[in-house]
Protein backbone atom coordinates (compact mmCIF):
# COMPACT_ATOMS: atom_id res chain seq x y z
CA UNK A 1 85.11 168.68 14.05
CA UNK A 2 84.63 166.91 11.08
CA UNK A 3 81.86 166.44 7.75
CA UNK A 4 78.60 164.94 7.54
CA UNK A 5 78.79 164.48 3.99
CA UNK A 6 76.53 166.99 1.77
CA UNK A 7 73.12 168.60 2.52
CA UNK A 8 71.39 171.49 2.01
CA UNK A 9 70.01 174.43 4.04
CA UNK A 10 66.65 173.52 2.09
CA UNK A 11 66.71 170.18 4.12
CA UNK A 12 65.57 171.65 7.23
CA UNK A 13 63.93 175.03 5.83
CA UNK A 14 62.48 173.72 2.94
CA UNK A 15 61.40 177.26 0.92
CA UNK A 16 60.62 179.21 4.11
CA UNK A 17 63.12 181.47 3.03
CA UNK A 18 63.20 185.41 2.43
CA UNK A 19 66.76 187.10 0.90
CA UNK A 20 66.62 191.00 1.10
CA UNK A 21 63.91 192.11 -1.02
CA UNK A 22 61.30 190.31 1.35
CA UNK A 23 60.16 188.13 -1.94
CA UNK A 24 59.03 184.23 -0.03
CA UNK A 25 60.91 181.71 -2.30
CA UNK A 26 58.13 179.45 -1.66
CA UNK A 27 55.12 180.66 -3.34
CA UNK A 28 52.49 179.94 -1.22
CA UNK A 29 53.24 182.73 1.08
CA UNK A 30 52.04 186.20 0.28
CA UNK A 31 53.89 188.38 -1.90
CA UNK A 32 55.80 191.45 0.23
CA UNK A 33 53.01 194.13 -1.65
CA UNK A 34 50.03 192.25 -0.44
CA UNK A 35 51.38 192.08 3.00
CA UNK A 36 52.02 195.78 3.35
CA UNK A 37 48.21 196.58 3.34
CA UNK A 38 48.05 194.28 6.81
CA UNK A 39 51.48 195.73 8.49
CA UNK A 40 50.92 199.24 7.56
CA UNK A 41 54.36 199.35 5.43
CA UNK A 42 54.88 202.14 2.61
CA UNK A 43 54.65 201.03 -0.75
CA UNK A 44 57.19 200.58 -3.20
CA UNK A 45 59.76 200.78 0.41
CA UNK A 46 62.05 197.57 1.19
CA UNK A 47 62.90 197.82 5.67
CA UNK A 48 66.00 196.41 6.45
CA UNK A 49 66.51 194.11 9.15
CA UNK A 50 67.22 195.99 11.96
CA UNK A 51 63.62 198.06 11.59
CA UNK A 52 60.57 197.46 12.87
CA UNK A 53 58.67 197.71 9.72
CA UNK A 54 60.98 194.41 8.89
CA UNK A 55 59.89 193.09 11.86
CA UNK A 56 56.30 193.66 11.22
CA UNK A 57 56.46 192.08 7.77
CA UNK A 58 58.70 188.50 9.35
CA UNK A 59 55.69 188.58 12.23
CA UNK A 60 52.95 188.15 9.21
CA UNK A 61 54.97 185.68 6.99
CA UNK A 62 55.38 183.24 10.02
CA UNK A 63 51.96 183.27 10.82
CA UNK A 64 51.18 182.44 7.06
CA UNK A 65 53.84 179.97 7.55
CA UNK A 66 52.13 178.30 10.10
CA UNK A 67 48.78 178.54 8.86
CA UNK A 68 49.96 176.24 5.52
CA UNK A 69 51.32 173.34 7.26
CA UNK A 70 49.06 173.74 11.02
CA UNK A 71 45.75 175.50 10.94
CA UNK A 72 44.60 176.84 13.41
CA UNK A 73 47.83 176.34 15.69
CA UNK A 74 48.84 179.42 16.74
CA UNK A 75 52.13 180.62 17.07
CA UNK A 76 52.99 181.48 21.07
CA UNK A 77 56.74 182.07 21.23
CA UNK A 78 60.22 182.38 18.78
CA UNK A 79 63.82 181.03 19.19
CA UNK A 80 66.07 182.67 16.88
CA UNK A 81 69.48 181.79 16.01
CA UNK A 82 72.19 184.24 14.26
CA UNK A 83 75.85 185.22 14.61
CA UNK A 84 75.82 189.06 15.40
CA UNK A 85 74.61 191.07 18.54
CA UNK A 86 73.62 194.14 16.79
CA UNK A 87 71.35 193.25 13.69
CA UNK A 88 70.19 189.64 14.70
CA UNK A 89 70.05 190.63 18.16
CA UNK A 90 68.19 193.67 17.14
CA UNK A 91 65.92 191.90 14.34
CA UNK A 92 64.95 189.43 16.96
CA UNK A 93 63.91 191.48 19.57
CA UNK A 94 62.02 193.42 16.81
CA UNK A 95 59.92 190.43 15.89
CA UNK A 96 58.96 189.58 19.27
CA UNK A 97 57.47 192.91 19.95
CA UNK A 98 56.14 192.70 16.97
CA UNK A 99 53.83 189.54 17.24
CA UNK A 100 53.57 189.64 20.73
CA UNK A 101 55.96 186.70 21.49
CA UNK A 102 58.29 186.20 24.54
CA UNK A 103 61.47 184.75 22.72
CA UNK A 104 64.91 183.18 23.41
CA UNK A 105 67.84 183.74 20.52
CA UNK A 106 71.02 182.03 20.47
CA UNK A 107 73.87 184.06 19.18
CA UNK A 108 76.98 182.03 18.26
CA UNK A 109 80.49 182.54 16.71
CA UNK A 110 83.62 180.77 17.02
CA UNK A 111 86.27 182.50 18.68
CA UNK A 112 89.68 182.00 19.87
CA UNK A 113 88.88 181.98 24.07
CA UNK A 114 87.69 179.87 26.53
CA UNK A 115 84.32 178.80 25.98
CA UNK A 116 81.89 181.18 28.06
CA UNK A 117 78.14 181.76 27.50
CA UNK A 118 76.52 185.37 28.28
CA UNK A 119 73.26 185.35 29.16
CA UNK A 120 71.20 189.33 28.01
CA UNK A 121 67.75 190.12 29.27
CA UNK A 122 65.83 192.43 27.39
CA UNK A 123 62.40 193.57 25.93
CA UNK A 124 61.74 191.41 23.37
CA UNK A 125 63.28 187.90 25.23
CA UNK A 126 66.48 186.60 26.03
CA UNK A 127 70.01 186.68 24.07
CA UNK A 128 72.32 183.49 24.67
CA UNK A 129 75.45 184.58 23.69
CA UNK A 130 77.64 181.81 23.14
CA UNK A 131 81.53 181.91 21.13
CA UNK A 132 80.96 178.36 20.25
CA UNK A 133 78.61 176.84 17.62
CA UNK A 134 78.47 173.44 19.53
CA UNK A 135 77.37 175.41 22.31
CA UNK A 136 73.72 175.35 20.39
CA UNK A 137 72.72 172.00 21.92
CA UNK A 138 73.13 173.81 25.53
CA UNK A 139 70.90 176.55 24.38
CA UNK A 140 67.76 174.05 23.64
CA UNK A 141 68.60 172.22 26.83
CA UNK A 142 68.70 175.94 28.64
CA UNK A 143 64.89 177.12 27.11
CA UNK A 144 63.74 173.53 28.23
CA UNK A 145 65.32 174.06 31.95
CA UNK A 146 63.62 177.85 32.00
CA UNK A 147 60.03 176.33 31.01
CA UNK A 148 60.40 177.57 27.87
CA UNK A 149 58.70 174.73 25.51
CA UNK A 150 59.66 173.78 21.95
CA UNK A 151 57.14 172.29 19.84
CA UNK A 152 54.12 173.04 17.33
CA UNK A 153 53.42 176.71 18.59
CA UNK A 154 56.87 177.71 18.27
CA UNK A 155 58.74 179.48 15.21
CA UNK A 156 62.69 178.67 15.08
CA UNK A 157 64.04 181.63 13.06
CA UNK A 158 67.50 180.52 11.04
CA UNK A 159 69.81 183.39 10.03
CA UNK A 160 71.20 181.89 6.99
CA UNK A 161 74.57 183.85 6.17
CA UNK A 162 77.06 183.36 8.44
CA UNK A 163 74.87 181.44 10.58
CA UNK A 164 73.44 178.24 8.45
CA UNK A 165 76.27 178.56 5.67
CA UNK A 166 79.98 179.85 6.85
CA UNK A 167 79.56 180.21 10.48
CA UNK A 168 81.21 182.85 11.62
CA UNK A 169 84.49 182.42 13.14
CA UNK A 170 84.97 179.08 11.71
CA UNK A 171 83.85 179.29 7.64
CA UNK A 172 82.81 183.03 6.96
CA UNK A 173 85.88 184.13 5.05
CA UNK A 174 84.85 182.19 2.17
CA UNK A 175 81.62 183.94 1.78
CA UNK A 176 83.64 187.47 1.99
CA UNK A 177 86.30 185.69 -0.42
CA UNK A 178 82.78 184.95 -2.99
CA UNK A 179 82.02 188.45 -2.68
CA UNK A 180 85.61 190.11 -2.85
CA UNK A 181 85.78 188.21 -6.03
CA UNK A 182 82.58 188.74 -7.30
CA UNK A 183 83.28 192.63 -7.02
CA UNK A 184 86.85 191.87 -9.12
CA UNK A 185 85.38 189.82 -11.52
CA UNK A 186 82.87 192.66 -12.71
CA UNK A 187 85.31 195.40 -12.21
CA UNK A 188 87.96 193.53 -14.20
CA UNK A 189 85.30 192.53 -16.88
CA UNK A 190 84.09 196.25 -17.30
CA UNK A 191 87.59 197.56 -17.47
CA UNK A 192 89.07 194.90 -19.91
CA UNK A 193 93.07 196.02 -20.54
CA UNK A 194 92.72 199.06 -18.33
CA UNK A 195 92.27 196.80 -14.91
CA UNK A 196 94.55 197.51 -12.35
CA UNK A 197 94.51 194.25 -10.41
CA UNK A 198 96.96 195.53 -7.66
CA UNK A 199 95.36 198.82 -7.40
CA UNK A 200 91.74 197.44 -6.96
CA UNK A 201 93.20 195.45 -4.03
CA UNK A 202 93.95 198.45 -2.47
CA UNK A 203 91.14 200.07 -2.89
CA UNK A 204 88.65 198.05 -2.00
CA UNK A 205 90.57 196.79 1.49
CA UNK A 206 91.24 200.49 2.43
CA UNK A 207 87.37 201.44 1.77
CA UNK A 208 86.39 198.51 2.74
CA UNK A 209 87.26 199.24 6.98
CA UNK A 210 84.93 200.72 8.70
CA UNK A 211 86.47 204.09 9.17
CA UNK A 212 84.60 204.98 5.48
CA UNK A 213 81.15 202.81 6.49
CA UNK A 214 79.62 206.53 6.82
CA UNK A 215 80.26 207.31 3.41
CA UNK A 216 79.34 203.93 1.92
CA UNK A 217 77.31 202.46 4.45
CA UNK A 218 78.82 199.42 4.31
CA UNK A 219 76.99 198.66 1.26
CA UNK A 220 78.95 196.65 -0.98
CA UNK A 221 77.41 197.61 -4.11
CA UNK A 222 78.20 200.98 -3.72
CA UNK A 223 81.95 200.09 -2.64
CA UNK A 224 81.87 197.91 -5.98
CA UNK A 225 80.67 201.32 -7.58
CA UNK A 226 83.40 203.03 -6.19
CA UNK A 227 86.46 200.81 -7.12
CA UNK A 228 85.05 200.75 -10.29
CA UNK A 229 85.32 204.72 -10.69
CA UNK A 230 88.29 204.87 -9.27
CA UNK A 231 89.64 202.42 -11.98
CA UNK A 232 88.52 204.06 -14.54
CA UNK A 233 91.13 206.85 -13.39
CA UNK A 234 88.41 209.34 -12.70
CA UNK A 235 89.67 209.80 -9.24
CA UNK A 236 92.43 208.65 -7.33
CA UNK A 237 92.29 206.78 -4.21
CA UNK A 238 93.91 209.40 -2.54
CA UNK A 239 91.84 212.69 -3.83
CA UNK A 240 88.71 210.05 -2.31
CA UNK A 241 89.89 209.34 0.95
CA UNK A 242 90.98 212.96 1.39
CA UNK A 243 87.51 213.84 -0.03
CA UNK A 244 85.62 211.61 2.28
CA UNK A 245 87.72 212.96 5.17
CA UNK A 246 86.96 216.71 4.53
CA UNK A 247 83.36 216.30 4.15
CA UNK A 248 83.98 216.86 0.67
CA UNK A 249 81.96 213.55 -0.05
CA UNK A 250 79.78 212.96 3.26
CA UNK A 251 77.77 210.62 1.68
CA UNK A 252 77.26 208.40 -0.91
CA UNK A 253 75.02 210.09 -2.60
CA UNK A 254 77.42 213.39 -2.95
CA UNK A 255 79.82 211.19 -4.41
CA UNK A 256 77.32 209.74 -7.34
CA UNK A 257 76.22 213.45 -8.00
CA UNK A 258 79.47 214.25 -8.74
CA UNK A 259 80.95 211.52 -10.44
CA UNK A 260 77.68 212.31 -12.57
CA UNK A 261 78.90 215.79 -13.59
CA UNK A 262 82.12 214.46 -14.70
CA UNK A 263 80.89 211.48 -16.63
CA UNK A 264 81.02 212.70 -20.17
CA UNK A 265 84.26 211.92 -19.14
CA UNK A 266 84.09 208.42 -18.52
CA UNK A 267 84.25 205.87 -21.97
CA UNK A 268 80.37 205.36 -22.98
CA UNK A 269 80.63 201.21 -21.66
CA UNK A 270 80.98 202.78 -17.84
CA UNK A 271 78.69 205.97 -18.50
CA UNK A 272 75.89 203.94 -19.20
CA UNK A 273 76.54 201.75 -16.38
CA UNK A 274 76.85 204.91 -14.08
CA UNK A 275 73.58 205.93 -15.24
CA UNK A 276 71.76 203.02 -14.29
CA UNK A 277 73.16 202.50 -10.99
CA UNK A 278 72.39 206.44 -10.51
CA UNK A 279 68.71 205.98 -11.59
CA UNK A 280 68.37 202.34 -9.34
CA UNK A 281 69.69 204.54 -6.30
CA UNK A 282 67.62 207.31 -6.49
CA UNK A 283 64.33 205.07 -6.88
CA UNK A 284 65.49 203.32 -3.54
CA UNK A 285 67.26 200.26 -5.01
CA UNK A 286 69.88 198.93 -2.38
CA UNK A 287 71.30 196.71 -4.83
CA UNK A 288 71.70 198.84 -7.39
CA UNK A 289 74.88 197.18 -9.18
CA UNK A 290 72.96 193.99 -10.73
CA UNK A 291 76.55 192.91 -12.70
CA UNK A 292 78.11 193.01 -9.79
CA UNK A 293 75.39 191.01 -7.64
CA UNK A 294 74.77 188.50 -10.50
CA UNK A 295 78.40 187.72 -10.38
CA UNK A 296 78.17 187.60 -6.70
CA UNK A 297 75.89 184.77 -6.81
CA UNK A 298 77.88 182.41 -9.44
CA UNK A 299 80.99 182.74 -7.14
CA UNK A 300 79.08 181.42 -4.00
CA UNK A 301 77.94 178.78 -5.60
CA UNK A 302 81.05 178.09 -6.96
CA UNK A 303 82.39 177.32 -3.48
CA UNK A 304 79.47 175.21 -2.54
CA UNK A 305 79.99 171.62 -2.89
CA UNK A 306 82.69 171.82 -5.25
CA UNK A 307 85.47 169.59 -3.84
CA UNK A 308 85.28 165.93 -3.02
CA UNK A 309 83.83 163.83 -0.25
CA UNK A 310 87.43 162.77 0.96
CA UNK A 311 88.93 166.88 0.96
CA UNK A 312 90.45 167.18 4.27
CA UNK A 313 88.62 169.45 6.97
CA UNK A 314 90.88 172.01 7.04
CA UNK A 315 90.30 172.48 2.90
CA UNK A 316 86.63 172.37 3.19
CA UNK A 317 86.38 174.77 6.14
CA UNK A 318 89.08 177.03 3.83
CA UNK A 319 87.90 176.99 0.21
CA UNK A 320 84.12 175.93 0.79
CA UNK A 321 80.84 177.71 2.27
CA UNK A 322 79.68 174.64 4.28
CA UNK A 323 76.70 174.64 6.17
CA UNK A 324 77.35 174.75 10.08
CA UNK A 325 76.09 171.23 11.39
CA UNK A 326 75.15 172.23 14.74
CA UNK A 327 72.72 174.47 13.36
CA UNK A 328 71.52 171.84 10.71
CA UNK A 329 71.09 169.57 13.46
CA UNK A 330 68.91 171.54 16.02
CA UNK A 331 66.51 173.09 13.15
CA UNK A 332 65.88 169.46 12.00
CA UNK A 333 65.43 168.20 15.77
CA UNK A 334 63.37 171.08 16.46
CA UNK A 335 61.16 170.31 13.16
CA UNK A 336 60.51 166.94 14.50
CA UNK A 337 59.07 168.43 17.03
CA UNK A 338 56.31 170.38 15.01
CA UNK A 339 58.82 173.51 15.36
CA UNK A 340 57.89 176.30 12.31
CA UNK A 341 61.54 176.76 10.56
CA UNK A 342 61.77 180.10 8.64
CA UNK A 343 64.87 181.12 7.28
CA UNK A 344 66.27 185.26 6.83
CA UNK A 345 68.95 186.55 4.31
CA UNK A 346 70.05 189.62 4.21
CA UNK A 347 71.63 189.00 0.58
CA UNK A 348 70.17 190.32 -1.94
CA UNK A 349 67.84 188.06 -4.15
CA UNK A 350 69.97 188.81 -7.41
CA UNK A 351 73.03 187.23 -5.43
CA UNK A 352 71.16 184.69 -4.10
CA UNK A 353 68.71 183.24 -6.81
CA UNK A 354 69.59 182.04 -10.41
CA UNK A 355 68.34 184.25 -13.09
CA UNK A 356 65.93 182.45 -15.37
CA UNK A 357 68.46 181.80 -17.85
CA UNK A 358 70.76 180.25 -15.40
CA UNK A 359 67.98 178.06 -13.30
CA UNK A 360 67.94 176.63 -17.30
CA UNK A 361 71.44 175.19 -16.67
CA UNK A 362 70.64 173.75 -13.41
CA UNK A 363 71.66 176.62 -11.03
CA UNK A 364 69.61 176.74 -7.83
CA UNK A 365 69.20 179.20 -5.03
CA UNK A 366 72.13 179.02 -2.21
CA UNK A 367 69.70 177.86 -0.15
CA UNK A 368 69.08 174.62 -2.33
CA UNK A 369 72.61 174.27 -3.37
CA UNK A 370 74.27 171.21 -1.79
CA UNK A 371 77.73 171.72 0.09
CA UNK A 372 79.08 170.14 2.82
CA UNK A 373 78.00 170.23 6.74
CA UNK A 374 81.09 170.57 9.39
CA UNK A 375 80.65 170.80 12.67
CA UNK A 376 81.40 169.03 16.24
């Protein structure tokens, strides 16, 4: 492996981008309230990927796509490329049905084995499971070889998280580095004197396994919540995990109802940040910790394209979200070839795009920030 120099995921997706609230970053596209009429999607309800109303609303925003830069091409067919089975694999097949398309998705990670590709028919198209990144270029030459053509009447679908930027197995800790940070940052912040650095460690790594997913859904705001509760010395780590074990606190929302009981208790700074994550999560908000998501985005883009041209690989690939250069280079082959690009986050837009104030200083969305590419 080695870098490319610096680019950006904007290169080859230009603003054909949606993060998790379904909001297009580039404007011409149709905002997620006007689509629901067309897809027949609740109001005032966000799906998440794996869902079919999710599915429903991607189908409609690449067919705007298309229409803005080829009229009246059509779109016939989807190639999709992500890092996980289950929710790319799932959101993939999803969007096929959805529009009608017979589809091919690569799935890629680097992993510690001998190379091997697995090859999963189902429904919605074909999964091409491969545990190396470079193993991308045999994936276009594979949809060629099964008559599967790549050109104007074809959408290429770019998972951007773990995918585009820090491909798994090879970069992805240092977007779960951002994020474990961003959570200690706010924590820390809202706790001043009182922060327990060695405690929040704790915390956060033992709720943080997926033995307590059912109780925070693997939702990171609420496991920001949490740690921040528990270092306020409301509850113990202990009296949670035994809690969450009993069925004391089966969900989530148990756990907010009766942290909300006890929070006269809690010093007026954190009550009133209770409250408002408590009224975000009952209207439906699954990012209801802004603080925390706001400081979320500044440490990403704090390890994008901070260190120098001449940082040796092994640096980059440690203390830098690069973008994954296989990936960069098929979506801009494929675009050459009339290929629709459309990029999907599933981080939420406050982590992801600067707050007015901060687009003032010069911040831009992750997927406009420059880093560096790495890849074979």
């Amino acid at each position: 492996m080695r870098s490319y120099g610096r680019a950006s995921v904007c290169e080859f997706l230009s603003d054909f981008v949606v993060y998790r609230n379904l909001i297009p970053v580039d404007g011409r596209l149709p905002a997620l309230a006007d689509v629901a009429p067309h897809v027949e999607l609740p109001k005032a309800r966000i799906p998440r990927k794996c869902e079919a109303d999710y599915a429903r609303v991607i189908s409609y925003f690449l067919q705007q796509a298309r229409a803005l830069d080829a009229p009246k091409t059509p779109i016939e067919r989807v190639i999709y490329v992500g890092d996980t089975r289950m929710n790319d694999g799932t959101a993939f097949e999803m969007i096929c049905l959805a529009g009608g398309w017979p589809g091919f998705a690569f799935i890629g990670a680097d992993r510690n084995e001998p190379a091997r590709v697995e090859l999963i028919e189902q429904q919605g198209g074909v999964l091409y499971l491969a545990n190396r990144w470079e193993a991308l270029a045999d994936f276009d030459k594979f949809c060629r070889e099964r008559g599967f053509v790549i050109d104007d009447r074809t959408a290429a679908i770019v998972d951007l998280d773990k995918t585009a930027l820090g491909a798994r197995g090879r970069n992805d800790h240092v977007i779960d580095q951002a994020r474990l940070e961003a959570v200690r940052r706010t924590v820390s912040d809202l706790l001043g004197e009182e922060f327990d650095a060695t405690g929040f460690q704790t915390a956060y790594h033992r709720l943080n396994q997926p033995e307590f997913h059912p109780f925070t859904t693997d939702n990171q705001d609420y496991l920001a919540y949490i740690s921040l509760i528990l270092g306020s010395g409301l509850y113990t780590l202990e009296i949670l995990v035994a809690g969450v074990r009993a069925g004391r606190f089966a969900s989530f929302d148990q756990f907010l109802a009766e942290v909300d009981a006890r929070s006269a208790k809690l010093p007026s700074k954190l009550r009133a940040i209770h409250e408002r994550i408590r009224d975000a999560v009952g209207q439906g908000d699954p990012t209801p910790f802004k603080a925390f998501r706001r400081n979320e985005f500044l440490t990403t883009v704090e390890r994008m394209g901070q260190l120098d041209d001449e940082t040796p690989l092994a640096t980059l690939l440690k203390r830098e979200i690069v973008i994954t250069q296989e990936v960069r280079e098929m979506a801009l082959c494929w675009r050459s070839q009339g290929v629709l690009l459309f990029g999907l986050s599933d981080k939420p837009d406050e982590a992801s795009i600067p707050t007015d104030d901060l687009a003032a200083q010069g911040y831009q969305a992750i997927h406009r920030r420059e880093t560096h590419a790495v890849g074979s």
